[in-house]
C-alpha atoms as a PDB file:
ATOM      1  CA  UNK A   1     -28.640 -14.608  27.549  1.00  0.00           C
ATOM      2  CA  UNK A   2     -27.491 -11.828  29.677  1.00  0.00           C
ATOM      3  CA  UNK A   3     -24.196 -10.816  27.507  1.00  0.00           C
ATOM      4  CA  UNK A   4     -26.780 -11.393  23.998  1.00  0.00           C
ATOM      5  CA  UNK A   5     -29.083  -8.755  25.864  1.00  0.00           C
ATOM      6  CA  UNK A   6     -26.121  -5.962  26.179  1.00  0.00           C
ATOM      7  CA  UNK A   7     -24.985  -6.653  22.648  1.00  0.00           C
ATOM      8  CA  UNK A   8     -28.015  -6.130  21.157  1.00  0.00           C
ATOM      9  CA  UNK A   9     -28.484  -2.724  23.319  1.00  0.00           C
ATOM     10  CA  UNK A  10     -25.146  -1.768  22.613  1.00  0.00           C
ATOM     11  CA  UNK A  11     -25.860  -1.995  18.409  1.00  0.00           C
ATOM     12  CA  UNK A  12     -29.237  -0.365  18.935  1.00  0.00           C
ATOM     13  CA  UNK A  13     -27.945   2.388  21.159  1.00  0.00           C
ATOM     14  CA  UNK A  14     -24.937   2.777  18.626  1.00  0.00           C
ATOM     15  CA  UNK A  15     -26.884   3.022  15.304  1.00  0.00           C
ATOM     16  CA  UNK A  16     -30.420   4.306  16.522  1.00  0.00           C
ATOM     17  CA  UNK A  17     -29.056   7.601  15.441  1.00  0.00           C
ATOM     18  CA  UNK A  18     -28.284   7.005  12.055  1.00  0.00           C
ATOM     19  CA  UNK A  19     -31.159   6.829   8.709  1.00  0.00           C
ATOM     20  CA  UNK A  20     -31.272   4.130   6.553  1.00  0.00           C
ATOM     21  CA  UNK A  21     -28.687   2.136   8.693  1.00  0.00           C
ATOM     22  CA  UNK A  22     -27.841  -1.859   7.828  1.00  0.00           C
ATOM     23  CA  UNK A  23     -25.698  -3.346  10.443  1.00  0.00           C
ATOM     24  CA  UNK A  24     -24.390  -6.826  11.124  1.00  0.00           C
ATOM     25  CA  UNK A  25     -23.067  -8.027  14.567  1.00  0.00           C
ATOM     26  CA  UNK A  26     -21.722 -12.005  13.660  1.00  0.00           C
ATOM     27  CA  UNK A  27     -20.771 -13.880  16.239  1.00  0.00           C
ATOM     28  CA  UNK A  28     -19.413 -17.236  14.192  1.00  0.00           C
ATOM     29  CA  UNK A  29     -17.952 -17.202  10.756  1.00  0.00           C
ATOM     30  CA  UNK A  30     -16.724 -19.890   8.308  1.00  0.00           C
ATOM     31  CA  UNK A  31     -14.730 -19.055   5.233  1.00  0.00           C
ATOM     32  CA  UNK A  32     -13.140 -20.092   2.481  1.00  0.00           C
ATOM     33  CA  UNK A  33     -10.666 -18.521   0.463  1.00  0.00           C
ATOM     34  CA  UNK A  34      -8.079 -19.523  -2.869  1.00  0.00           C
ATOM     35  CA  UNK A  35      -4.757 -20.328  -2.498  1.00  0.00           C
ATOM     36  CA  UNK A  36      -2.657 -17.122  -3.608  1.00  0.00           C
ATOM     37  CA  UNK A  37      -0.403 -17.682  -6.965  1.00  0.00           C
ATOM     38  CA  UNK A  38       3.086 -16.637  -5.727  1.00  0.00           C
ATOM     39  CA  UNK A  39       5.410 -15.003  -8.695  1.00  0.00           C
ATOM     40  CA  UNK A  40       8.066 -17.418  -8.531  1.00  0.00           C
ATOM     41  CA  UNK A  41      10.840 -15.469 -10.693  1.00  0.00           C
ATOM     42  CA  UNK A  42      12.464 -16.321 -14.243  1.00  0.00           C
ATOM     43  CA  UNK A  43      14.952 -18.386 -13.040  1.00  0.00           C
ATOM     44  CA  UNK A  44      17.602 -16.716 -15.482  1.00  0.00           C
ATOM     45  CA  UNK A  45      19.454 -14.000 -16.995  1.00  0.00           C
ATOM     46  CA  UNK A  46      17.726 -12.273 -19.438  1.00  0.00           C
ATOM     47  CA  UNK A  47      19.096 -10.051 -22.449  1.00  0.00           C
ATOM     48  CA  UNK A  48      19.633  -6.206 -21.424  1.00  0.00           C
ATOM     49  CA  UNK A  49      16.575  -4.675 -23.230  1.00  0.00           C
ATOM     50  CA  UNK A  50      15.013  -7.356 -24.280  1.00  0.00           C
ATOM     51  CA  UNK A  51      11.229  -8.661 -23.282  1.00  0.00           C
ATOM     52  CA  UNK A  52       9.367 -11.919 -22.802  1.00  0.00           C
ATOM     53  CA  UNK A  53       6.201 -13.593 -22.131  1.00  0.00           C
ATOM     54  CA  UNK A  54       5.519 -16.884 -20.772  1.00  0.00           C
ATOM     55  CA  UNK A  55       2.470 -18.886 -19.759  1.00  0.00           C
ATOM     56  CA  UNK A  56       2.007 -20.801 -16.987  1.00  0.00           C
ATOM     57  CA  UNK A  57      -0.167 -24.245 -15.907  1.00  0.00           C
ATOM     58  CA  UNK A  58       0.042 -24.548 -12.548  1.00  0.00           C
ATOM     59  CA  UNK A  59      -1.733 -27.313 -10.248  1.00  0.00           C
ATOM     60  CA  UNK A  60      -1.825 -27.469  -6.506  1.00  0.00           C
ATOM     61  CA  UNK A  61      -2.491 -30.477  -3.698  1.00  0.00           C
ATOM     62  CA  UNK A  62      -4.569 -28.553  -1.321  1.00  0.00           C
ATOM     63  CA  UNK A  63      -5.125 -30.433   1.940  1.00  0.00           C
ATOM     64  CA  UNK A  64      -8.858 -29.810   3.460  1.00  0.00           C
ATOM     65  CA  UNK A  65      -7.199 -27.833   5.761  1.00  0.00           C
ATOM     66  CA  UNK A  66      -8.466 -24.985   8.115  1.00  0.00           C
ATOM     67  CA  UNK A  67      -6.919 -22.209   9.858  1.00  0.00           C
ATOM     68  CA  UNK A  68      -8.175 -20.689  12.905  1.00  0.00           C
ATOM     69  CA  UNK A  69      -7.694 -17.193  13.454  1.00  0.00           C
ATOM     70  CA  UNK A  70      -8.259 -15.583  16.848  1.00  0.00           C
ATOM     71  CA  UNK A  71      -8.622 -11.497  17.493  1.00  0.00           C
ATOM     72  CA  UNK A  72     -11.190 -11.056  15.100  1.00  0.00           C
ATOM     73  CA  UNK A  73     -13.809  -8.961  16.820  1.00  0.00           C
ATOM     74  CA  UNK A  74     -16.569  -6.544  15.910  1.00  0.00           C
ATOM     75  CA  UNK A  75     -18.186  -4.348  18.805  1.00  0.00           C
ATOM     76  CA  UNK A  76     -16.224  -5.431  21.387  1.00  0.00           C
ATOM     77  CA  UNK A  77     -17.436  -9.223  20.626  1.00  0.00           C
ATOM     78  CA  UNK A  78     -14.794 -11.972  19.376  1.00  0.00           C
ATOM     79  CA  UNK A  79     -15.651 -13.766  16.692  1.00  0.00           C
ATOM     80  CA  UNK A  80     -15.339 -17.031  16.263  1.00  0.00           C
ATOM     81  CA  UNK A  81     -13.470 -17.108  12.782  1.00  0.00           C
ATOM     82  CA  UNK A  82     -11.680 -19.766  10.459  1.00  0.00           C
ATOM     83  CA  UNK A  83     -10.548 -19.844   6.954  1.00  0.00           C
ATOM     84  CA  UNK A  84     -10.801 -22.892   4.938  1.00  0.00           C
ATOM     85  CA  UNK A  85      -8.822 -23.290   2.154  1.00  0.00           C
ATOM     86  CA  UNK A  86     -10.335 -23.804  -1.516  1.00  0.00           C
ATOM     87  CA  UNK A  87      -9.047 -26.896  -2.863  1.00  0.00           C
ATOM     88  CA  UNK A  88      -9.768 -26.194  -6.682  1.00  0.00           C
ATOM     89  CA  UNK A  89      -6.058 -27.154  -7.832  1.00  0.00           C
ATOM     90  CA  UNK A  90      -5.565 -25.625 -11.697  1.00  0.00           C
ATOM     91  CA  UNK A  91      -4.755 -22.441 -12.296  1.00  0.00           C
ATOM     92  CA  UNK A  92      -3.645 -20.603 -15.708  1.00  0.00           C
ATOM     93  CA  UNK A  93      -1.239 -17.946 -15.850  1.00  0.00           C
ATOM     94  CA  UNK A  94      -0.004 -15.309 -18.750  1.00  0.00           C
ATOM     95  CA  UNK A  95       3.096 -12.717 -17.758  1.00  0.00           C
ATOM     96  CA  UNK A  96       4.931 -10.332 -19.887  1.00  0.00           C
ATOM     97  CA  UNK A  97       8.462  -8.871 -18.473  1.00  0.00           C
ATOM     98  CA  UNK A  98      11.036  -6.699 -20.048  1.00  0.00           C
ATOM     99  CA  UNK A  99      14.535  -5.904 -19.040  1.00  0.00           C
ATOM    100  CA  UNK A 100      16.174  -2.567 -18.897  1.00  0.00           C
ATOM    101  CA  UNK A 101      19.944  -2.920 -18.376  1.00  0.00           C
ATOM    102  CA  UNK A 102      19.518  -4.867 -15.025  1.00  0.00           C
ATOM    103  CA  UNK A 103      16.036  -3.319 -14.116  1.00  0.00           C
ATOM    104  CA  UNK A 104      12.859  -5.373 -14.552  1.00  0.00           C
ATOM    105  CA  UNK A 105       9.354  -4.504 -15.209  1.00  0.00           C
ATOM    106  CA  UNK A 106       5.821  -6.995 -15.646  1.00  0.00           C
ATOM    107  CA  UNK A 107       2.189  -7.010 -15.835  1.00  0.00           C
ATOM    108  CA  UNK A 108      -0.168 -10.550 -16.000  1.00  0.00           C
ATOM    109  CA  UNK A 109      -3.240 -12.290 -15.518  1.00  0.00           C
ATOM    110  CA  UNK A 110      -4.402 -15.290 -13.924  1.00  0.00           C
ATOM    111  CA  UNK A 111      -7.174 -17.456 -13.803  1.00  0.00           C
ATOM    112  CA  UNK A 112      -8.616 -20.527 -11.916  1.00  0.00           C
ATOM    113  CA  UNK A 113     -10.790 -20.604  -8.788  1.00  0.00           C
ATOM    114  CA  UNK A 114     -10.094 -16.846  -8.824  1.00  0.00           C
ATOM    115  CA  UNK A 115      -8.873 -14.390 -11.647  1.00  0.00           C
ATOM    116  CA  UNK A 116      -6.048 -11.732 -10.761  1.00  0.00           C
ATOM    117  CA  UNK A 117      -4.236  -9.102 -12.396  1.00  0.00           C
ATOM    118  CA  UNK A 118      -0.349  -8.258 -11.863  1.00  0.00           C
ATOM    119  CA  UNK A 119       2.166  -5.742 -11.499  1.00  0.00           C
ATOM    120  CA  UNK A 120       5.998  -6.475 -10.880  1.00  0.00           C
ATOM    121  CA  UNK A 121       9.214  -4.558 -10.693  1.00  0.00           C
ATOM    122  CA  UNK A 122      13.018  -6.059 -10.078  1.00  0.00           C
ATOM    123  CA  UNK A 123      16.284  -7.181 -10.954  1.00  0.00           C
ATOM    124  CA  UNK A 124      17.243  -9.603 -12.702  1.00  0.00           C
ATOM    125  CA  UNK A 125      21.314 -10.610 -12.925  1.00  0.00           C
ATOM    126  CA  UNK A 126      23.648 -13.202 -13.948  1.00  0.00           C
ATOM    127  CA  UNK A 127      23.092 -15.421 -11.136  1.00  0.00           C
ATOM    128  CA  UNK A 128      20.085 -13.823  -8.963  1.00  0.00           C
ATOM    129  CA  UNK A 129      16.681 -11.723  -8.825  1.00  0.00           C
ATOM    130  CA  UNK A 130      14.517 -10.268  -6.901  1.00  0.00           C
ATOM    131  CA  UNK A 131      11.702  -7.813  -6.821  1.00  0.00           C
ATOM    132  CA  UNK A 132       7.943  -6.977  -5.479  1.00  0.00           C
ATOM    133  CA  UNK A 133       4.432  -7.671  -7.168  1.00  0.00           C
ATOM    134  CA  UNK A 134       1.132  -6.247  -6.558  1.00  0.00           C
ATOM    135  CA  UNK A 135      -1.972  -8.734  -7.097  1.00  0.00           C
ATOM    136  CA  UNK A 136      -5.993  -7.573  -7.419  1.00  0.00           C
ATOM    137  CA  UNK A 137      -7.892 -10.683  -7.623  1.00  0.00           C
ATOM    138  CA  UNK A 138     -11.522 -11.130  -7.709  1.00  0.00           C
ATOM    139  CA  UNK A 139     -13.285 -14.273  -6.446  1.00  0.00           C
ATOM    140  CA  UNK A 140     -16.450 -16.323  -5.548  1.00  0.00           C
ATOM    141  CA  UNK A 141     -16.145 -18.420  -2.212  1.00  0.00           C
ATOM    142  CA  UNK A 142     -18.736 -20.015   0.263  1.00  0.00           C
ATOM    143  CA  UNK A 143     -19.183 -17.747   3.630  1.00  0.00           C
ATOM    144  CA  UNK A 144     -21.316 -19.053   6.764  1.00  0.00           C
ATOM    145  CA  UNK A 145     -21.977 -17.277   9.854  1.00  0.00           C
ATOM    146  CA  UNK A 146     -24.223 -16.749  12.755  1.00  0.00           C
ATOM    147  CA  UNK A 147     -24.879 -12.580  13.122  1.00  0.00           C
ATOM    148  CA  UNK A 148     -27.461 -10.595  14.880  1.00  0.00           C
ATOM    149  CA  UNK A 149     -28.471  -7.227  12.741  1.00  0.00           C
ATOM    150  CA  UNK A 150     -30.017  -4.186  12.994  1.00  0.00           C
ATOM    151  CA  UNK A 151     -32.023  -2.571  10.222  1.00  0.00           C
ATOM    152  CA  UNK A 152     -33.399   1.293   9.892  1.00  0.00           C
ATOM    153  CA  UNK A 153     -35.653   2.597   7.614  1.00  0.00           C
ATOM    154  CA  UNK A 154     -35.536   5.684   8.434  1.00  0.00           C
ATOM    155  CA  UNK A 155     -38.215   7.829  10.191  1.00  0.00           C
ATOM    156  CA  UNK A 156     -41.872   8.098   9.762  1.00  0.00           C
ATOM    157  CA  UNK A 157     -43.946  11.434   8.906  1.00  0.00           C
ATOM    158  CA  UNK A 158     -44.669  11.300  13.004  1.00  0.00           C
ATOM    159  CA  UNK A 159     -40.994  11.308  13.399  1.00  0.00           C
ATOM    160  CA  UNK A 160     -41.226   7.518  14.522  1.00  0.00           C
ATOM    161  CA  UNK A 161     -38.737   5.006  13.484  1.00  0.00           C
ATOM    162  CA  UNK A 162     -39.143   2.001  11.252  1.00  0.00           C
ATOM    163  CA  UNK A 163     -36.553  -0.858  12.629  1.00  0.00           C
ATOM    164  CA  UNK A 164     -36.231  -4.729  12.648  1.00  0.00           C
ATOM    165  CA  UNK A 165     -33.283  -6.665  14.022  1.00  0.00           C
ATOM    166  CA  UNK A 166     -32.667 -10.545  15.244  1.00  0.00           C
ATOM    167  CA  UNK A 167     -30.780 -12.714  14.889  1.00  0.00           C
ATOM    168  CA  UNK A 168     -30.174 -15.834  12.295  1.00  0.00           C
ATOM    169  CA  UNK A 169     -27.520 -17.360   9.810  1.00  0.00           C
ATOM    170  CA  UNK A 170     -26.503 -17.098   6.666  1.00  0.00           C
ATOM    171  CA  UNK A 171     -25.336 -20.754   5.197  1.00  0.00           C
ATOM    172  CA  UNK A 172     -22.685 -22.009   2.688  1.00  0.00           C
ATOM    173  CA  UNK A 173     -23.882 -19.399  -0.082  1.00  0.00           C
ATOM    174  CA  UNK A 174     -21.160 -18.328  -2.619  1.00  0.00           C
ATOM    175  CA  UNK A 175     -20.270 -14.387  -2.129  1.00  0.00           C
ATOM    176  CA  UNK A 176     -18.388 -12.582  -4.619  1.00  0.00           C
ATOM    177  CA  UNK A 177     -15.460 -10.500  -2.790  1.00  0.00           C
ATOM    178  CA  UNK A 178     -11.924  -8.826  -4.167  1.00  0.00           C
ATOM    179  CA  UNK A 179      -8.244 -10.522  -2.874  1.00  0.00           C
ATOM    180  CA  UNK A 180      -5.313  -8.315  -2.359  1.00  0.00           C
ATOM    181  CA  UNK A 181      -1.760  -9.420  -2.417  1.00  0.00           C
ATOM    182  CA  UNK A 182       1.625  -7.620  -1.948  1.00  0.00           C
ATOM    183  CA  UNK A 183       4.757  -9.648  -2.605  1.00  0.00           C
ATOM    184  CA  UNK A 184       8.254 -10.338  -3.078  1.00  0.00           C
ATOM    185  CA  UNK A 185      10.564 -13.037  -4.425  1.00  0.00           C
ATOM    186  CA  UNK A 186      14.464 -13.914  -4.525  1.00  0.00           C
ATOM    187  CA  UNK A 187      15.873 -16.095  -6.695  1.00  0.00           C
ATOM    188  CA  UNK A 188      19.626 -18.064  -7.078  1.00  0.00           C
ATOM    189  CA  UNK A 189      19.915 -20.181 -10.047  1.00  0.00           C
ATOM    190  CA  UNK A 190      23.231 -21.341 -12.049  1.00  0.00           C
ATOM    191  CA  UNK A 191      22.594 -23.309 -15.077  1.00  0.00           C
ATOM    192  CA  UNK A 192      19.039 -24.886 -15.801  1.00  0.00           C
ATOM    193  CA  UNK A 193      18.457 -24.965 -12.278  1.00  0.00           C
ATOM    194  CA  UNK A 194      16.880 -22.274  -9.681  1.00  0.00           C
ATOM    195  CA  UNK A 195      15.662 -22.409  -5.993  1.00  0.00           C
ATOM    196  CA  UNK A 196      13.106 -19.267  -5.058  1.00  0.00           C
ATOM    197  CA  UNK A 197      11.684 -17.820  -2.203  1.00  0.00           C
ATOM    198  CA  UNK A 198       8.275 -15.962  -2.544  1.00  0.00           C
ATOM    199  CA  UNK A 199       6.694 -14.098   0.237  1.00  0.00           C
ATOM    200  CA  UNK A 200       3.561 -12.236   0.249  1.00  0.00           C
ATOM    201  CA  UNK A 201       1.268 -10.644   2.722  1.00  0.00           C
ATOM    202  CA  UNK A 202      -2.484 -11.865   0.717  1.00  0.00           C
ATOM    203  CA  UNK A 203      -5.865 -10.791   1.808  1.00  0.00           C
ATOM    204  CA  UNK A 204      -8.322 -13.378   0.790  1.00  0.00           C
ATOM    205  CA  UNK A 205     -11.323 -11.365   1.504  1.00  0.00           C
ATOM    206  CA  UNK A 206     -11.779  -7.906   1.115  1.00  0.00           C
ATOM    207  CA  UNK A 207     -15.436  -6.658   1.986  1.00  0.00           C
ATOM    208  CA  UNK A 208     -16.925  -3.728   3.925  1.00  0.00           C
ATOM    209  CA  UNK A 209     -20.144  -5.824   3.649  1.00  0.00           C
ATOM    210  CA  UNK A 210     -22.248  -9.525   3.697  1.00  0.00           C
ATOM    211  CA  UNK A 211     -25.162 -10.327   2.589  1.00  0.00           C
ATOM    212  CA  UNK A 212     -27.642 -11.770   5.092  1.00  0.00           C
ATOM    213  CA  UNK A 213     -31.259 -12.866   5.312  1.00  0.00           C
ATOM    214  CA  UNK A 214     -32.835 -10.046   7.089  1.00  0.00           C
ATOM    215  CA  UNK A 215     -36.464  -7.807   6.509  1.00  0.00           C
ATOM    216  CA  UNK A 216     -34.542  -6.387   3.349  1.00  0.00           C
ATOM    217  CA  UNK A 217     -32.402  -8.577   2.329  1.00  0.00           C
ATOM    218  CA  UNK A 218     -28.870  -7.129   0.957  1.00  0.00           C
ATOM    219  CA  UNK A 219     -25.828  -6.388   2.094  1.00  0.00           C
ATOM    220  CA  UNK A 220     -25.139  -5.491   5.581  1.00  0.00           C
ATOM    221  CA  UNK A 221     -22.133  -2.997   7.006  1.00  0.00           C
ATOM    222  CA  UNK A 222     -19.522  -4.940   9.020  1.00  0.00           C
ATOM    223  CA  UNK A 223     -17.154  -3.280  11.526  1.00  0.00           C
ATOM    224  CA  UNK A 224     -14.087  -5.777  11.381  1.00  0.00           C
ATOM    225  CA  UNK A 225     -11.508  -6.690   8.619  1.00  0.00           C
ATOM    226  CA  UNK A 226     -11.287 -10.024   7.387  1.00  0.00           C
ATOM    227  CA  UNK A 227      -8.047 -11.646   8.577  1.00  0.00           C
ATOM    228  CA  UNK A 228      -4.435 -11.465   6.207  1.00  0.00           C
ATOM    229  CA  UNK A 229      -2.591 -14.441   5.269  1.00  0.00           C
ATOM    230  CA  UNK A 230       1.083 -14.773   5.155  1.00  0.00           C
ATOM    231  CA  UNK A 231       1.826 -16.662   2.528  1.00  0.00           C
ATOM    232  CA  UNK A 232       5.291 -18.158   1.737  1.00  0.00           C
ATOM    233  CA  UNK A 233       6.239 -20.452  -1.732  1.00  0.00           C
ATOM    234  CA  UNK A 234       9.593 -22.072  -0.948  1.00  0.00           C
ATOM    235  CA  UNK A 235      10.852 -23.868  -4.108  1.00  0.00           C
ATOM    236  CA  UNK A 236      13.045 -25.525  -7.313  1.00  0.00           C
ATOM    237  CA  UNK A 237      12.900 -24.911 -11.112  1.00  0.00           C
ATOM    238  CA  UNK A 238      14.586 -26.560 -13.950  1.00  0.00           C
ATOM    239  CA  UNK A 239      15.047 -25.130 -17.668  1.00  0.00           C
ATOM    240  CA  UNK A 240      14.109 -28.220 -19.994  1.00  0.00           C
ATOM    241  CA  UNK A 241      15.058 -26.558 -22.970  1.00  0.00           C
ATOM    242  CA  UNK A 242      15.495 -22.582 -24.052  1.00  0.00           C
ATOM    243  CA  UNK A 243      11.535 -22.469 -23.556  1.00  0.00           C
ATOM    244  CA  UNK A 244      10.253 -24.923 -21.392  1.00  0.00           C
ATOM    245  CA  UNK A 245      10.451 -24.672 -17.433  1.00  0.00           C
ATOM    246  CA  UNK A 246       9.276 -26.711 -14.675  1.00  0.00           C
ATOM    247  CA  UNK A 247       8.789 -25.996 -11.056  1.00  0.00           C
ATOM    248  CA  UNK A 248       7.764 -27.471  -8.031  1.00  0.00           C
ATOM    249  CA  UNK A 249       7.517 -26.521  -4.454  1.00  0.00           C
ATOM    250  CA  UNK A 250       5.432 -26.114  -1.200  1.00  0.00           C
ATOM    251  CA  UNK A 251       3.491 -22.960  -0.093  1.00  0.00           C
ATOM    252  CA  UNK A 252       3.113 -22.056   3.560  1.00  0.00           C
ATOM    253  CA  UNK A 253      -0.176 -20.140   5.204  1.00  0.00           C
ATOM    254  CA  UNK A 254      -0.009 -18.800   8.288  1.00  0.00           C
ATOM    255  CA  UNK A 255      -2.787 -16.734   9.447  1.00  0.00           C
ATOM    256  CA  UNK A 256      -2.095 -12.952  11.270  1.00  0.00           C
ATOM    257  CA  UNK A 257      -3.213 -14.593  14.505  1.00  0.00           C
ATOM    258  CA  UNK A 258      -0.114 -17.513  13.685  1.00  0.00           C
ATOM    259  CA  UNK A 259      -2.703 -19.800  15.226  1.00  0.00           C
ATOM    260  CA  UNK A 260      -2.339 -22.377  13.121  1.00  0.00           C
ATOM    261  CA  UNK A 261      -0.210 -23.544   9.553  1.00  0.00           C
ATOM    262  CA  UNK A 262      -1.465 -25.028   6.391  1.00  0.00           C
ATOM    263  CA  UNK A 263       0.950 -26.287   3.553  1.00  0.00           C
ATOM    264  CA  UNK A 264       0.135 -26.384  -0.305  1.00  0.00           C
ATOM    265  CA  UNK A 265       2.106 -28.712  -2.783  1.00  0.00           C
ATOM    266  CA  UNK A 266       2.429 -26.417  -5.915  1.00  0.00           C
ATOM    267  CA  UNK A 267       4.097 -27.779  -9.433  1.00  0.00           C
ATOM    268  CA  UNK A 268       3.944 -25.752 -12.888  1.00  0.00           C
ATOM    269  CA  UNK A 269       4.873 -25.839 -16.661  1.00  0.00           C
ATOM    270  CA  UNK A 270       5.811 -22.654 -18.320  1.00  0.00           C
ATOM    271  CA  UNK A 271       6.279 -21.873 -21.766  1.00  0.00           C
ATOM    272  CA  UNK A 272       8.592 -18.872 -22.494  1.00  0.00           C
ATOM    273  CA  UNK A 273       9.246 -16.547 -25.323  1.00  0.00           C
END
């Protein structure tokens, strides 16, 4: 009672200042978040300046897993935070890469429980690869937390102040929020057969804001950012013919806090031209 007291003092003494101020303290959150779609290389030497495109079916076993993350705080108060992750498994991929002498360049698209767009560059020789990716991904996943807010109107013609603040939840409600991912991936491969390593640093939600069920309901200022996820795709591929590839492997998610580990099984089909 005593510590809810001096947070709610400390918000009102914070933003009393301010005009047309929406603030949100939470206290408890619970959300969920897709499994990123690691770039997992060609798996072979290409042609000097030549180009291709491939698409890609992938499906995933996704555990109901959670992942705790600790250090998540906003005005001096820890929240208590955990990701879940989404366990829609099918996701549909398009890429289009061309090769200049050894130098490789890409753009894509993805869709599934999220859609993404994708930028590579790399190298791709006789017997290995490697390179970096940028994702932006756009999503809709269920968010539920416990919050106190504070809400200004502004100020009256007496110079008064119109307010309102509580406290209350905001339950299992799809929000729409962007994803971020930078990665990398290596590959070795001899013959019809390739083993990768993908690592990427993903943010599964980026918001400055959440909505919540206040006076005026909307979208409410937050002062913390939502947690990172490492995520790392260990795996094999196999060329069935000159177009056809297969791949299967396991993806790792450790949260920034390394509190806790979930594991994704990941296979694909790819059909390249």
């Amino acid at each position: 009672m005593i510590r809810d007291s001096l947070l709610y003092l400390l918000i009102v003494a914070f933003f009393l200042s301010g005009c047309g101020t929406q603030e949100v303290c939470l206290s408890k959150g619970r959300f969920s978040f897709p499994v990123a779609h690691s770039f997992t290389g060609v798996a072979k030497e290409l042609p000097e300046n030549s180009s291709i495109d491939n698409g890609t079916v992938s499906l995933a076993y996704v555990p109901d897993a959670s992942l705790r993350v600790s250090g998540v705080r906003n005005y001096g108060v820890t929240i208590d935070f955990v990701y879940s992750l989404n366990r829609f498994p099918l996701m549909v991929s398009y890429m289009h890469l061309w090769k200049r002498q050894t130098a490789v360049f890409g753009f894509g698209f993805g869709g599934g429980r999220y859609i993404y767009g994708r930028f590579l560059a790399g190298l791709n020789q006789k017997h290995f690869e490697w390179g970096g990716y940028f994702d932006l991904g756009y999503s809709w996943d269920r968010g539920s937390y416990e919050y106190r807010f504070y809400e200004s109107s502004g100020l009256g013609l007496g110079g008064e102040e119109f307010s309102h603040y509580g406290d209350s939840t905001y339950s299992e409600k799809y929000i729409p929020h962007l994803t971020l991912a930078f990665g990398g991936y290596i590959s070795y491969y001899n013959g019809a057969f390739g083993v990768t390593y993908a690592p990427s640093l993903y943010a599964p939600w980026c918001r400055s804001d959440l909505p919540i069920n206040a006076f005026n309901s909307g979208n409410y200022d937050i002062s913390f950012s939502f947690p990172i996820i490492l995520s790392q795709y260990v795996g094999i591929s196999f060329w069935l013919t000159e177009h056809w590839k297969i791949a299967g492997g396991a993806t790792f998610l450790i949260p920034q806090s390394f509190d806790g580990l979930a594991i994704t099984a990941n296979t694909s089909i790819s059909f390249w031209i």
